[in-house]
Protein backbone atom coordinates (compact mmCIF):
# COMPACT_ATOMS: atom_id res chain seq x y z
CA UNK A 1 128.27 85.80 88.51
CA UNK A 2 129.97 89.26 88.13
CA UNK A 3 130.28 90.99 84.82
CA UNK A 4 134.04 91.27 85.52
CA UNK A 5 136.36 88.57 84.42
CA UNK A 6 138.59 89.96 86.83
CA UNK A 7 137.73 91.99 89.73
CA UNK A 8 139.68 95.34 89.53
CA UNK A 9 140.95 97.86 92.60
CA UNK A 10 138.85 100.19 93.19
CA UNK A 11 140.75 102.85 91.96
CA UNK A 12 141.35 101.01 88.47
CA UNK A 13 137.51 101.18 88.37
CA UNK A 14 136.61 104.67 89.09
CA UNK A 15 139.46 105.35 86.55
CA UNK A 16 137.14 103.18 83.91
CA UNK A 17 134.28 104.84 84.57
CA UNK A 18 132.78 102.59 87.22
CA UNK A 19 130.74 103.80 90.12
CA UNK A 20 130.28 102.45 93.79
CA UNK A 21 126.99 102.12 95.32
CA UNK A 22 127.03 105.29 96.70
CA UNK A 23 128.00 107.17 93.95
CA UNK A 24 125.15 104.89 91.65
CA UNK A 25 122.63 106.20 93.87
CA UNK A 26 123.95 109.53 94.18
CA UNK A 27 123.87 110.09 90.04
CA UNK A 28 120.74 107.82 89.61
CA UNK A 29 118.58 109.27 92.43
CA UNK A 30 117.84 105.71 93.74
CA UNK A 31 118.81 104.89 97.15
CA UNK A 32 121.82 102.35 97.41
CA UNK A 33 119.25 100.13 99.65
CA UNK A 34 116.92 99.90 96.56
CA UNK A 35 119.74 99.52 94.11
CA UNK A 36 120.84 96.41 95.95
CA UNK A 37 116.52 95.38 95.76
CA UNK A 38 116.52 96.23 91.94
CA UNK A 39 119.29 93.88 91.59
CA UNK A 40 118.27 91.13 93.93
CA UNK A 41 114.72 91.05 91.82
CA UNK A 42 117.08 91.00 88.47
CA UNK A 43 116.02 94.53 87.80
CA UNK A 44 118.99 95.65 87.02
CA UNK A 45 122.13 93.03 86.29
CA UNK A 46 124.26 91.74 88.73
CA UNK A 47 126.65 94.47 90.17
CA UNK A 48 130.60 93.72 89.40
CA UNK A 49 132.77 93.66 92.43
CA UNK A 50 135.64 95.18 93.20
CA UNK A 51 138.85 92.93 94.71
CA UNK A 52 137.39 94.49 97.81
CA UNK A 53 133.81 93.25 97.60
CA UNK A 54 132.60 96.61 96.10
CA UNK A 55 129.91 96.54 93.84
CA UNK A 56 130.39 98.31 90.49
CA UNK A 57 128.10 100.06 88.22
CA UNK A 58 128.69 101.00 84.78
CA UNK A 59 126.99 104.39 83.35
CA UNK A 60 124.35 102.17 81.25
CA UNK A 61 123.50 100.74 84.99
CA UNK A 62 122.36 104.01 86.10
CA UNK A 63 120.80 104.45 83.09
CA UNK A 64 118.89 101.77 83.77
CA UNK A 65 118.46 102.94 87.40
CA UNK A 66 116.66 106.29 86.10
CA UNK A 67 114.42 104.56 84.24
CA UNK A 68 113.22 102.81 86.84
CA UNK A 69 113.25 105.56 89.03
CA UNK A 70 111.11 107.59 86.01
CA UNK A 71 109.03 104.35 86.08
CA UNK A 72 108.03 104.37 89.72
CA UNK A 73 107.28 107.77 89.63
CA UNK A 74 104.76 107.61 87.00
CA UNK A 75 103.14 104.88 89.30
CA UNK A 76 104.28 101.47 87.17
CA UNK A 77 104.19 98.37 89.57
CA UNK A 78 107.27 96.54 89.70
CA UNK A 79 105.73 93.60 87.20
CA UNK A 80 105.38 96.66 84.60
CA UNK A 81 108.35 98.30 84.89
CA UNK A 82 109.80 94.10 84.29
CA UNK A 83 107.99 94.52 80.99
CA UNK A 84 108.82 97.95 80.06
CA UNK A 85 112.52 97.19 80.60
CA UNK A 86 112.29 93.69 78.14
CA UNK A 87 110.62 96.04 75.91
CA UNK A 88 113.24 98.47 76.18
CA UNK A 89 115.95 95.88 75.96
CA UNK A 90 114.25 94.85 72.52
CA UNK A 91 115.21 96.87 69.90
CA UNK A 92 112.60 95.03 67.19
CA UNK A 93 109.96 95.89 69.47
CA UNK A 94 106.79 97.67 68.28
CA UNK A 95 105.65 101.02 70.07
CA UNK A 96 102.04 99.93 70.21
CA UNK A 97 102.59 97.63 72.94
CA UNK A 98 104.17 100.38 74.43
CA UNK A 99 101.53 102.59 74.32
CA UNK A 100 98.81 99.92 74.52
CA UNK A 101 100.73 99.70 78.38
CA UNK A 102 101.29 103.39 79.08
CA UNK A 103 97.51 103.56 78.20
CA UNK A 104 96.46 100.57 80.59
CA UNK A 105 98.08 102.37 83.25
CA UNK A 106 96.94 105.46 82.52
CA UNK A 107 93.49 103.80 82.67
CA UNK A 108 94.11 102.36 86.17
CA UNK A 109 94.90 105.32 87.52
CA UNK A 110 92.07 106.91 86.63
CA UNK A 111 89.99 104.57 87.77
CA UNK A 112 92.05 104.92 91.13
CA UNK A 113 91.45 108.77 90.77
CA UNK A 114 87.74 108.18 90.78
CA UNK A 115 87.58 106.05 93.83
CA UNK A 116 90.09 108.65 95.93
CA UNK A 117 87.91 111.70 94.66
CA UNK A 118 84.56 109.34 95.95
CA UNK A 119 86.39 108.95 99.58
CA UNK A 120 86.82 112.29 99.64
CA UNK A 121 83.59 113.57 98.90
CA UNK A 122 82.54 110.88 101.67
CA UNK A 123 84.73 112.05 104.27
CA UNK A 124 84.01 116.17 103.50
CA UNK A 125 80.53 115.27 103.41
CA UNK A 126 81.06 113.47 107.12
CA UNK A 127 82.67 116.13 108.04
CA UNK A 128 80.15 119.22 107.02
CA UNK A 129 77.66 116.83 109.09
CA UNK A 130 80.16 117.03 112.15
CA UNK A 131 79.45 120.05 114.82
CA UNK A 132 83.25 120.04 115.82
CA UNK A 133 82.49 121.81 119.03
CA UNK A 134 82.57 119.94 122.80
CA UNK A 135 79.78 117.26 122.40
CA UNK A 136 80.31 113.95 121.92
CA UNK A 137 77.94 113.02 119.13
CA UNK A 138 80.31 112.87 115.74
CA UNK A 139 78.85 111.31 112.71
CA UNK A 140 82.19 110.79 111.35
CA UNK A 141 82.91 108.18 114.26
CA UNK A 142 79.78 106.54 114.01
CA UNK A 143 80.37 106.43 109.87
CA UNK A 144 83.77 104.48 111.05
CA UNK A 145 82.25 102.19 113.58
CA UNK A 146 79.50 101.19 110.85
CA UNK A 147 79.55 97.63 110.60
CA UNK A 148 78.45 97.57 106.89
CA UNK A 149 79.98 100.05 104.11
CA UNK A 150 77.42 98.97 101.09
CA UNK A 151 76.63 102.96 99.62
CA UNK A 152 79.65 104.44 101.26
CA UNK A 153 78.33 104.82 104.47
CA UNK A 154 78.17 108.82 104.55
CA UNK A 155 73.94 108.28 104.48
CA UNK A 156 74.16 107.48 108.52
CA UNK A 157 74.19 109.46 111.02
């Protein structure tokens, strides 16, 4: 259901402050493709329509779209940007669930830090044990084509 009661001419909705897609994802920074995903998930409310079919945005849409957008790029999952927006929405809310999320997260990606930094370490230590030159022994292929990973796998040669 659009948030129109009556769907207005283009024109008559740029002149009210209204922006197409393109214009959305031009001031928002979010492609129009995932504007019309954040919307179809109930991200962000149903877009008004123009009397041509045109969906309209209003400026507290894009708002919404940049906090998204600031939401992704921290690394938030789609489910936790869902709760940071209800919290957002809510007024009464209390920061410490706020933080108690923004701390969770923070959390997991640390954890997910760890594990990255141990892959690396695996592969530069595969890779110190590779000669690089014209033979074809490489312990780095034989690492791969391990059938078991149990210790990370960089002990075989």
């Amino acid at each position: 259901m659009s948030r129109h009661a009556t769907a207005p001419e283009l024109a008559q909705a740029k002149a009210e402050g209204l922006h197409n897609i393109g214009e959305a994802a031009q001031l928002s920074g979010v492609s129009a493709k995932m504007i019309r995903h954040y919307e179809s998930i109930r991200l962000i409310p149903e877009a008004g329509r123009s009397v041509a079919g045109y969906r309209l945005y209003s400026d507290a849409d894009l708002h919404r779209l940049r906090f998204i957008k600031r939401s992704r790029s921290l690394g938030f999952s789609i489910k936790q940007i869902e709760t940071l927006l209800g919290l957002w929405d809510n007024r009464s809310r209390e920061s410490a669930e706020v933080k108690r999320l923004a701390l969770d997260h923070a959390s997991e990606l640390a954890e997910k830090i760890r594990e990255m930094q141990t892959m690396q370490r695996t592969l530069e230590d595969l890779a110190r044990r590779c000669h690089g030159d014209d033979r074809p022994d490489c312990p780095i292929l034989q690492d791969l084509a391990a059938e078991c990973c149990e210790g990370g796998g960089a002990g075989r040669a």
